[in-house]
C-alpha atoms as a PDB file:
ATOM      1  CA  UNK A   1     -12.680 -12.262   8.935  1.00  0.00           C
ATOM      2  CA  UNK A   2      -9.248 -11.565   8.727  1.00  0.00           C
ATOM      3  CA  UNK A   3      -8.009  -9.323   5.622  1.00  0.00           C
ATOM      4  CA  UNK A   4      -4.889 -10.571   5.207  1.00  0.00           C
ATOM      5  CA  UNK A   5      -2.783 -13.940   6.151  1.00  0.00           C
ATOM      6  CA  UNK A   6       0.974 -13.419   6.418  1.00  0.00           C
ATOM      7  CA  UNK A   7       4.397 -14.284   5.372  1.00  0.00           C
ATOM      8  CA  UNK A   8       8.424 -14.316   6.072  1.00  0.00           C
ATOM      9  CA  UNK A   9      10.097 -10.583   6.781  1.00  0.00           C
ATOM     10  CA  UNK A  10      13.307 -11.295   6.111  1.00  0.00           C
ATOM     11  CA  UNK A  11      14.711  -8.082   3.930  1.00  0.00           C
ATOM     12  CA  UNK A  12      13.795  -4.145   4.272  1.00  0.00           C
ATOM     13  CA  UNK A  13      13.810  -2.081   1.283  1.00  0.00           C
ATOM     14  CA  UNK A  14      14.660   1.792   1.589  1.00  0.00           C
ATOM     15  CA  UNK A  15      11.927   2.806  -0.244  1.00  0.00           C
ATOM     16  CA  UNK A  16      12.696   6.646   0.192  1.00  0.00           C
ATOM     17  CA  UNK A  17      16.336   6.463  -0.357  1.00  0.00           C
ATOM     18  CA  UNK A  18      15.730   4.330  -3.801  1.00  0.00           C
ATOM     19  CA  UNK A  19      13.579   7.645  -4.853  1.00  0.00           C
ATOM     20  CA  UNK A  20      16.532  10.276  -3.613  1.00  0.00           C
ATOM     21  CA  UNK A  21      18.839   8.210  -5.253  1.00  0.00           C
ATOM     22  CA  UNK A  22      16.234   8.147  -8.965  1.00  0.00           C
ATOM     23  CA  UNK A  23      16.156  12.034  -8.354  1.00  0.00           C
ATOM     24  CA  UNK A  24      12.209  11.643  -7.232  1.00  0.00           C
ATOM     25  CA  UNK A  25      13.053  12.700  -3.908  1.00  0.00           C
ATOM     26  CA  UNK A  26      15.516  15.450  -3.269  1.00  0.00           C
ATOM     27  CA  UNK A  27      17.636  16.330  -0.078  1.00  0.00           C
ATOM     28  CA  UNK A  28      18.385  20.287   0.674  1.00  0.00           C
ATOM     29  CA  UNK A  29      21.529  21.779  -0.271  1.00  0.00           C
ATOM     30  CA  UNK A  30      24.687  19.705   1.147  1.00  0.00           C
ATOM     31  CA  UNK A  31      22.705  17.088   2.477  1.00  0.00           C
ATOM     32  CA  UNK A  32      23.392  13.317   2.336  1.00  0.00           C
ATOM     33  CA  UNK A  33      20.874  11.609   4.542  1.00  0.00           C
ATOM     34  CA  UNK A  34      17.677  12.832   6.322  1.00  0.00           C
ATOM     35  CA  UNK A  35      16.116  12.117   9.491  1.00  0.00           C
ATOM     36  CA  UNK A  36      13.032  10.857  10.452  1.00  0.00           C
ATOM     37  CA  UNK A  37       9.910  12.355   9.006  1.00  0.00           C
ATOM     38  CA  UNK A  38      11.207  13.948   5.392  1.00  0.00           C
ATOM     39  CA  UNK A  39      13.792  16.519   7.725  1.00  0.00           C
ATOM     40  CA  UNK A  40      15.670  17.194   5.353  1.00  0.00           C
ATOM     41  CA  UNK A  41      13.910  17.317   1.805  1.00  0.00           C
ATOM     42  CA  UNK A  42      13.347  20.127  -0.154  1.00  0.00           C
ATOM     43  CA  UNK A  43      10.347  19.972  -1.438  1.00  0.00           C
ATOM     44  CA  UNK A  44      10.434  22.746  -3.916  1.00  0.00           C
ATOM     45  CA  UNK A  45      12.143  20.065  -5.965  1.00  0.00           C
ATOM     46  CA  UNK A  46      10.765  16.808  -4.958  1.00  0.00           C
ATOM     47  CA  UNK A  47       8.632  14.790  -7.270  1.00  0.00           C
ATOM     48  CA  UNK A  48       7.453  11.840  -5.186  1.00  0.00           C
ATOM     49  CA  UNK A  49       7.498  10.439  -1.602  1.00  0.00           C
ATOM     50  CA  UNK A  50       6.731   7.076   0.182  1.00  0.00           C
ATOM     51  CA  UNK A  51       4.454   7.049   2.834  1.00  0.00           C
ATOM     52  CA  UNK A  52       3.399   4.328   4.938  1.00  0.00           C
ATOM     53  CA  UNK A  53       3.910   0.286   4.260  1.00  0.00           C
ATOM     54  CA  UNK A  54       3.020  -0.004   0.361  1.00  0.00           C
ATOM     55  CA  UNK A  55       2.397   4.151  -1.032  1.00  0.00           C
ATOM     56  CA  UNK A  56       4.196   6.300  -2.934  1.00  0.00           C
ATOM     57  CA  UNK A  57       2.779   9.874  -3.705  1.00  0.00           C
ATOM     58  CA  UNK A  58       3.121  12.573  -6.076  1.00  0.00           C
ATOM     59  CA  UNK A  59       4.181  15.445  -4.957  1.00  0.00           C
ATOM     60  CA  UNK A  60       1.206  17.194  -6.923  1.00  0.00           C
ATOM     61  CA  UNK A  61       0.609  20.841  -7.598  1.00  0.00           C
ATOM     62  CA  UNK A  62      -2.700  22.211  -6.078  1.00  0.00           C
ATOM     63  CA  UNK A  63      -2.535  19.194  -3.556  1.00  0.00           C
ATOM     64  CA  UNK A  64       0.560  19.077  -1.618  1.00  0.00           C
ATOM     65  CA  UNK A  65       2.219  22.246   0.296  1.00  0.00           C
ATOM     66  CA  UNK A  66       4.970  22.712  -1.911  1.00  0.00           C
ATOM     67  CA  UNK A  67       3.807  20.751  -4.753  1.00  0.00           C
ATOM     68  CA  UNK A  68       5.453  20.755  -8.322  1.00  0.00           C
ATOM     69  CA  UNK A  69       4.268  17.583 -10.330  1.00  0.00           C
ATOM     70  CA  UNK A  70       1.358  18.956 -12.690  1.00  0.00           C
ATOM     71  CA  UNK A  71      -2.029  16.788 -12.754  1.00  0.00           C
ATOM     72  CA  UNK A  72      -2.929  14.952 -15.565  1.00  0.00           C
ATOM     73  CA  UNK A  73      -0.724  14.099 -18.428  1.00  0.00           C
ATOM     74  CA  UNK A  74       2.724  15.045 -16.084  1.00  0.00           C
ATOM     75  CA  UNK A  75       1.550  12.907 -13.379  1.00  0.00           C
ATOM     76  CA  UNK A  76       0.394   9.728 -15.064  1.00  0.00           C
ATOM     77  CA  UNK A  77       3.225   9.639 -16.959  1.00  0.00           C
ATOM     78  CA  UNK A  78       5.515   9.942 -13.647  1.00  0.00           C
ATOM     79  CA  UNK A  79       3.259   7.123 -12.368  1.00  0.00           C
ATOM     80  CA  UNK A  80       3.921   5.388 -15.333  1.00  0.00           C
ATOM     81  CA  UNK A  81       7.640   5.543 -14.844  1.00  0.00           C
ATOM     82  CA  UNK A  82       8.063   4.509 -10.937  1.00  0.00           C
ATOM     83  CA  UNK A  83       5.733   1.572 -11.389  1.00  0.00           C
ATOM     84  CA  UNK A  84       7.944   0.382 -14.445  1.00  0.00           C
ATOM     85  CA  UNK A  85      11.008   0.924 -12.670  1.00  0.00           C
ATOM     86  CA  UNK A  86      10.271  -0.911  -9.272  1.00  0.00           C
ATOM     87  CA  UNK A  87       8.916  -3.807 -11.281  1.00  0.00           C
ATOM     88  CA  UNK A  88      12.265  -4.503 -12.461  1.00  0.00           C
ATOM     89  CA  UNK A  89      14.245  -3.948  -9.237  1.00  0.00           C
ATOM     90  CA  UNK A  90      15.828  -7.592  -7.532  1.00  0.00           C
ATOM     91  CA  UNK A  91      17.811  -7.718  -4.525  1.00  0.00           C
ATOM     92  CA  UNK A  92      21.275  -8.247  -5.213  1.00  0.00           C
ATOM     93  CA  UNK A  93      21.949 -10.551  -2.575  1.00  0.00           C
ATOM     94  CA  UNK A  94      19.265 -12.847  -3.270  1.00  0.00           C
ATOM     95  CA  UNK A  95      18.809 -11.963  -6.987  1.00  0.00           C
ATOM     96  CA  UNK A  96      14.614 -11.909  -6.135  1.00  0.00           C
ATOM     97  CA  UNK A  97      12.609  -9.273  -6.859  1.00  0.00           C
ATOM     98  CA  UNK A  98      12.022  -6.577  -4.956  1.00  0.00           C
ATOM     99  CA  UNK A  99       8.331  -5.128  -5.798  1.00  0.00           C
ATOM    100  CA  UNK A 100       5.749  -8.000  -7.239  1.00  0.00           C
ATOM    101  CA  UNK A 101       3.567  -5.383  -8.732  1.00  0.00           C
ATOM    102  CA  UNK A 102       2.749  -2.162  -8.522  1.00  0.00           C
ATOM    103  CA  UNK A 103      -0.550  -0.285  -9.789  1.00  0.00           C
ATOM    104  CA  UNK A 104      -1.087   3.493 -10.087  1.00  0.00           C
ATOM    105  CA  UNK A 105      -4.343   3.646  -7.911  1.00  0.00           C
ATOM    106  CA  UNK A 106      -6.678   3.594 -10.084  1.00  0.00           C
ATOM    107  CA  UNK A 107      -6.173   0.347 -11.719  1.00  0.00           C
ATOM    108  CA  UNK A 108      -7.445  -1.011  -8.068  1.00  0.00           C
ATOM    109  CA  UNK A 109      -9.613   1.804  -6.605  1.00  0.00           C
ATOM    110  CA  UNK A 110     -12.507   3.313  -7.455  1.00  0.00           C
ATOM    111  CA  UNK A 111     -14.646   5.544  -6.193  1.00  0.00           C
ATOM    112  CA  UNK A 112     -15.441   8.622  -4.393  1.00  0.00           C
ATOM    113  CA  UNK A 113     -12.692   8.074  -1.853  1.00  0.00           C
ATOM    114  CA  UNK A 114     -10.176   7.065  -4.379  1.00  0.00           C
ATOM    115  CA  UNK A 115      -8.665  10.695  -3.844  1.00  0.00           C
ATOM    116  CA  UNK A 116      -7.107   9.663  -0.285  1.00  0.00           C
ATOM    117  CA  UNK A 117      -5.337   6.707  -1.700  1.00  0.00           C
ATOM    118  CA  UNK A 118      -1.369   6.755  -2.625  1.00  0.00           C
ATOM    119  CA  UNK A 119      -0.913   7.448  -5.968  1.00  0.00           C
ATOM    120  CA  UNK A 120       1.071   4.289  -6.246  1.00  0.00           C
ATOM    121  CA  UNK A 121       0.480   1.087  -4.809  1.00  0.00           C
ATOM    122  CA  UNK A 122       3.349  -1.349  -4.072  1.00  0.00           C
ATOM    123  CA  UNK A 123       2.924  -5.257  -3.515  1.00  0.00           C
ATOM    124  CA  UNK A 124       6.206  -6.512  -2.678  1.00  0.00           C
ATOM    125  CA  UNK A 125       7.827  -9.900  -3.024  1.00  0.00           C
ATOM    126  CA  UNK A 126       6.969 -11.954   0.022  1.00  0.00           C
ATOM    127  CA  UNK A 127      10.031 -12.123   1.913  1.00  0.00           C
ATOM    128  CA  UNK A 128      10.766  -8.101   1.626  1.00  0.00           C
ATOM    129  CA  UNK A 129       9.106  -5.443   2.766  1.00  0.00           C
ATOM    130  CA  UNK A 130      10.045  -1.658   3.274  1.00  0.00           C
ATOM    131  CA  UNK A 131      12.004  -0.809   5.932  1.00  0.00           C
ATOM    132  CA  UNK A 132      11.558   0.230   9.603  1.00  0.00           C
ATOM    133  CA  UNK A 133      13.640   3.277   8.493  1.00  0.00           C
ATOM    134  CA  UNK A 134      11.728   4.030   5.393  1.00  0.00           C
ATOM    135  CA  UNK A 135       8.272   3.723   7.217  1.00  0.00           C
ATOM    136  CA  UNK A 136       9.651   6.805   9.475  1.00  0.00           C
ATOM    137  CA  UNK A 137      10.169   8.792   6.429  1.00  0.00           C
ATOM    138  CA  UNK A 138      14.559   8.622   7.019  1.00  0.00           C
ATOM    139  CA  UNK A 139      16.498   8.607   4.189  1.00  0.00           C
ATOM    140  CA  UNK A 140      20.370   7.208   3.718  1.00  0.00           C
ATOM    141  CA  UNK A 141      22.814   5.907   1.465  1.00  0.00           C
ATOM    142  CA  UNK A 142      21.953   2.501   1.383  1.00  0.00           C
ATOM    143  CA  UNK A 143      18.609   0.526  -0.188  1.00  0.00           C
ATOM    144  CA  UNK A 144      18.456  -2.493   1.246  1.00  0.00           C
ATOM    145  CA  UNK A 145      18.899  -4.249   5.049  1.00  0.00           C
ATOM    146  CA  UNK A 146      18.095  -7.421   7.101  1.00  0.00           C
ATOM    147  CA  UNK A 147      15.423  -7.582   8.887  1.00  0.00           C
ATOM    148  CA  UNK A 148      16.821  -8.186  12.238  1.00  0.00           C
ATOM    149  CA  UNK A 149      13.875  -7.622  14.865  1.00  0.00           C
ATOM    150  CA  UNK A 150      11.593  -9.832  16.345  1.00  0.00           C
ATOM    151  CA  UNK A 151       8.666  -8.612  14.375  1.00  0.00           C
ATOM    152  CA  UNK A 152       9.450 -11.734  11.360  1.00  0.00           C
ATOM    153  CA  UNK A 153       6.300 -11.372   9.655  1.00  0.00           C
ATOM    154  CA  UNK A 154       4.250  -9.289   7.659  1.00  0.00           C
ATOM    155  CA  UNK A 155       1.690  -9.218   5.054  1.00  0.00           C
ATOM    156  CA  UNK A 156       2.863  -5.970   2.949  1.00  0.00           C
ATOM    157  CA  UNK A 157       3.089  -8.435  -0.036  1.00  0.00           C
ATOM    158  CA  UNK A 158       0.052  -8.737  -3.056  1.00  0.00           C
ATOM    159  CA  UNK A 159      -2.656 -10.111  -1.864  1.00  0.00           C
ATOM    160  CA  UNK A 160      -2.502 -13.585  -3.854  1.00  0.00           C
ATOM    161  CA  UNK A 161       0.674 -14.228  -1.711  1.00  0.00           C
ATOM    162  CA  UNK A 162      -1.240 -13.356   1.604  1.00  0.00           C
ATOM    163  CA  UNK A 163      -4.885 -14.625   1.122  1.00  0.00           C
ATOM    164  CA  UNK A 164      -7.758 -13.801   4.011  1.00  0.00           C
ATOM    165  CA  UNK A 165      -9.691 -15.793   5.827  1.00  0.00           C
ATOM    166  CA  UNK A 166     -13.324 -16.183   6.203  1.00  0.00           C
ATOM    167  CA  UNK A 167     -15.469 -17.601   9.066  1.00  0.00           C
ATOM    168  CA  UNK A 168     -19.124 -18.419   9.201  1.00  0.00           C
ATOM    169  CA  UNK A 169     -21.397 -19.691  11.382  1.00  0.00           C
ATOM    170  CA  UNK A 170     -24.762 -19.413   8.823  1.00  0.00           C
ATOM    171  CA  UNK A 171     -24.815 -20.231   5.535  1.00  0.00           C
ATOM    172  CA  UNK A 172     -23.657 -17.347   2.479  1.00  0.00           C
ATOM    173  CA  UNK A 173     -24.593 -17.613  -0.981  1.00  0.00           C
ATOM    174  CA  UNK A 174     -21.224 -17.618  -2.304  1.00  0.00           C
ATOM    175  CA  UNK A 175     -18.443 -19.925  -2.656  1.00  0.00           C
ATOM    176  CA  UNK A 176     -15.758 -17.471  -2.724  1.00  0.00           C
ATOM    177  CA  UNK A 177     -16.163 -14.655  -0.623  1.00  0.00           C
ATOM    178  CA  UNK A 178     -14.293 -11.247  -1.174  1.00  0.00           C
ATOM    179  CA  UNK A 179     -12.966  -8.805   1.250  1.00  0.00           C
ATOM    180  CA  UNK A 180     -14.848  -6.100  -0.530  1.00  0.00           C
ATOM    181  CA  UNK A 181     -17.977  -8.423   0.203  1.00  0.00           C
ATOM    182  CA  UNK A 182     -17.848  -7.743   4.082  1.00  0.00           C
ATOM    183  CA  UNK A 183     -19.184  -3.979   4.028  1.00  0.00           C
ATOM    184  CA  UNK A 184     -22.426  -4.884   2.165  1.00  0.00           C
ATOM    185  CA  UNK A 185     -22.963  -8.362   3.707  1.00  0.00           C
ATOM    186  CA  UNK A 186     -22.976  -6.424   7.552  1.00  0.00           C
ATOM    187  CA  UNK A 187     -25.082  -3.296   6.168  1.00  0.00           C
ATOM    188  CA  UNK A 188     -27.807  -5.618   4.590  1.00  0.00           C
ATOM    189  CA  UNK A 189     -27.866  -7.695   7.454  1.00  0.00           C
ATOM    190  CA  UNK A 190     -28.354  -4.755  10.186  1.00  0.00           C
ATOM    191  CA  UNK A 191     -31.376  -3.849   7.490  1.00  0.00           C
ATOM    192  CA  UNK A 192     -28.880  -0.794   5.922  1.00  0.00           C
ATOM    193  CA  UNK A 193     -28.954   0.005   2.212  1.00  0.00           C
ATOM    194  CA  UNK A 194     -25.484  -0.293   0.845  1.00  0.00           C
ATOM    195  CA  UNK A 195     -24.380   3.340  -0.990  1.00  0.00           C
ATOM    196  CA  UNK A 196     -24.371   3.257  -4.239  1.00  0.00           C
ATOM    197  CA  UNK A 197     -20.700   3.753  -5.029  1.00  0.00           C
ATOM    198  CA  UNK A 198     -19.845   0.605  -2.290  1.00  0.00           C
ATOM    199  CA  UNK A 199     -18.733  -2.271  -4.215  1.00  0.00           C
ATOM    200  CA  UNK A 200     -18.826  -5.876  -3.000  1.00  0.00           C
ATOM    201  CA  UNK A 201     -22.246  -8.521  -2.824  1.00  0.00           C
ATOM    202  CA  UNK A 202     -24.599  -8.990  -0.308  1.00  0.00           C
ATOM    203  CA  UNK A 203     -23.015 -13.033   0.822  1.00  0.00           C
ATOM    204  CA  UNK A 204     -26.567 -13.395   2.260  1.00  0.00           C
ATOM    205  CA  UNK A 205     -25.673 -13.620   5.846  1.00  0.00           C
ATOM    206  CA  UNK A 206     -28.871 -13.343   7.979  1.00  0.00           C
ATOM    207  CA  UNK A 207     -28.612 -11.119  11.423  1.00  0.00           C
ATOM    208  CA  UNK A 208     -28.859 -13.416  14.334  1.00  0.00           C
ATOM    209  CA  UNK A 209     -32.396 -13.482  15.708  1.00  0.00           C
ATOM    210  CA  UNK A 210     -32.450 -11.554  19.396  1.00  0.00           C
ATOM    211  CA  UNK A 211     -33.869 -15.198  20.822  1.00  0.00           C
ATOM    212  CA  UNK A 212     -30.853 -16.937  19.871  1.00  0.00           C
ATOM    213  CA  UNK A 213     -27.877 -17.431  22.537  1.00  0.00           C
ATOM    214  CA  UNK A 214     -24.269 -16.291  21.612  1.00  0.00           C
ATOM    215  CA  UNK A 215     -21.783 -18.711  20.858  1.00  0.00           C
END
């Protein structure tokens, strides 16, 4: 299986200085720029951060440190908002858009561990992708940059621009497997009972027998 295939790298997007400069993320008291890992943001007036490859998160009361965004009504509407916003961004070089889609969580997770996700999910236009300086958390006056390093490709895009792959050796019962199928297919076939809240089908794949001799 592989979750993801992959695609061109050729712009960064400063994810963390576009919020500083839409007054989501705010720098201390005379600053301009911050170093790596949020150095210099104040918190204690910061409303949302991005983390990671394709997450942005609320800086929520009750959750975060420091936090100021209210659950509920406040911070669906401020989800709201960012996704709306990104969704209309384009690259001004290139005049193509920046973010594809972007989903408050929910609208793609469910379930019990839907509290660890980002509160914001971002599938960007293949072709971009944030930054090697956002991805450290820096923040500076610019929002966009070449891609200059050797690492070309990536697959931080929506998934219908970077489709999986799926190999197997015995038959399945479906004709177009999911990546949410894999969990359940391997439990049922090591004899496990899926959990309850685990979504995905059961592709049918048989455990090898202990007679047969490995490929």
């Amino acid at each position: 299986v592989s979750d993801h295939g992959f695609g061109p790298f050729n712009r960064g997007f400063h994810l963390n200085s576009w919020l500083h400069k839409e007054g989501y993320l705010v720098l201390k008291d005379g600053k301009k720029e911050s170093g790596k890992w949020f150095a210099d943001v104040d918190w204690s007036r910061s409303r949302a951060y991005g983390q990671g490859l394709n997450g942005i998160f609320l800086n929520l009361k009750g959750r975060e440190k420091q936090g100021i965004v209210v659950p509920g009504r406040e911070a669906e509407a401020l989800k709201r908002e960012i996704c709306k916003k990104l969704g209309s961004l384009t690259d001004p070089r290139s005049g193509s858009r920046v973010i594809r889609q972007a989903w408050p969580s929910e609208a793609i997770y469910r379930g019990p561990y839907l509290r660890n996700a980002p509160d914001v999910i971002l599938g960007y236009e293949k072709g971009m992708r944030v930054s090697w300086e956002s991805a450290v958390n820096t923040i500076g006056p610019e929002l966009y940059a070449d891609n200059t390093r050797w690492w070309s490709g990536d697959h931080a895009f929506t998934r219908d621009q970077v489709p999986g792959i799926f190999f197997s050796n015995r038959p399945i019962r479906e004709s177009n497997p999911a990546l949410l199928d894999i969990a359940p297919t391997v439990l049922s076939a090591m004899g496990v009972q899926p959990p309850a809240f685990m979504e995905g089908r059961d592709l049918g794949v048989t455990a090898a027998d202990s007679t047969e001799k490995s490929a």
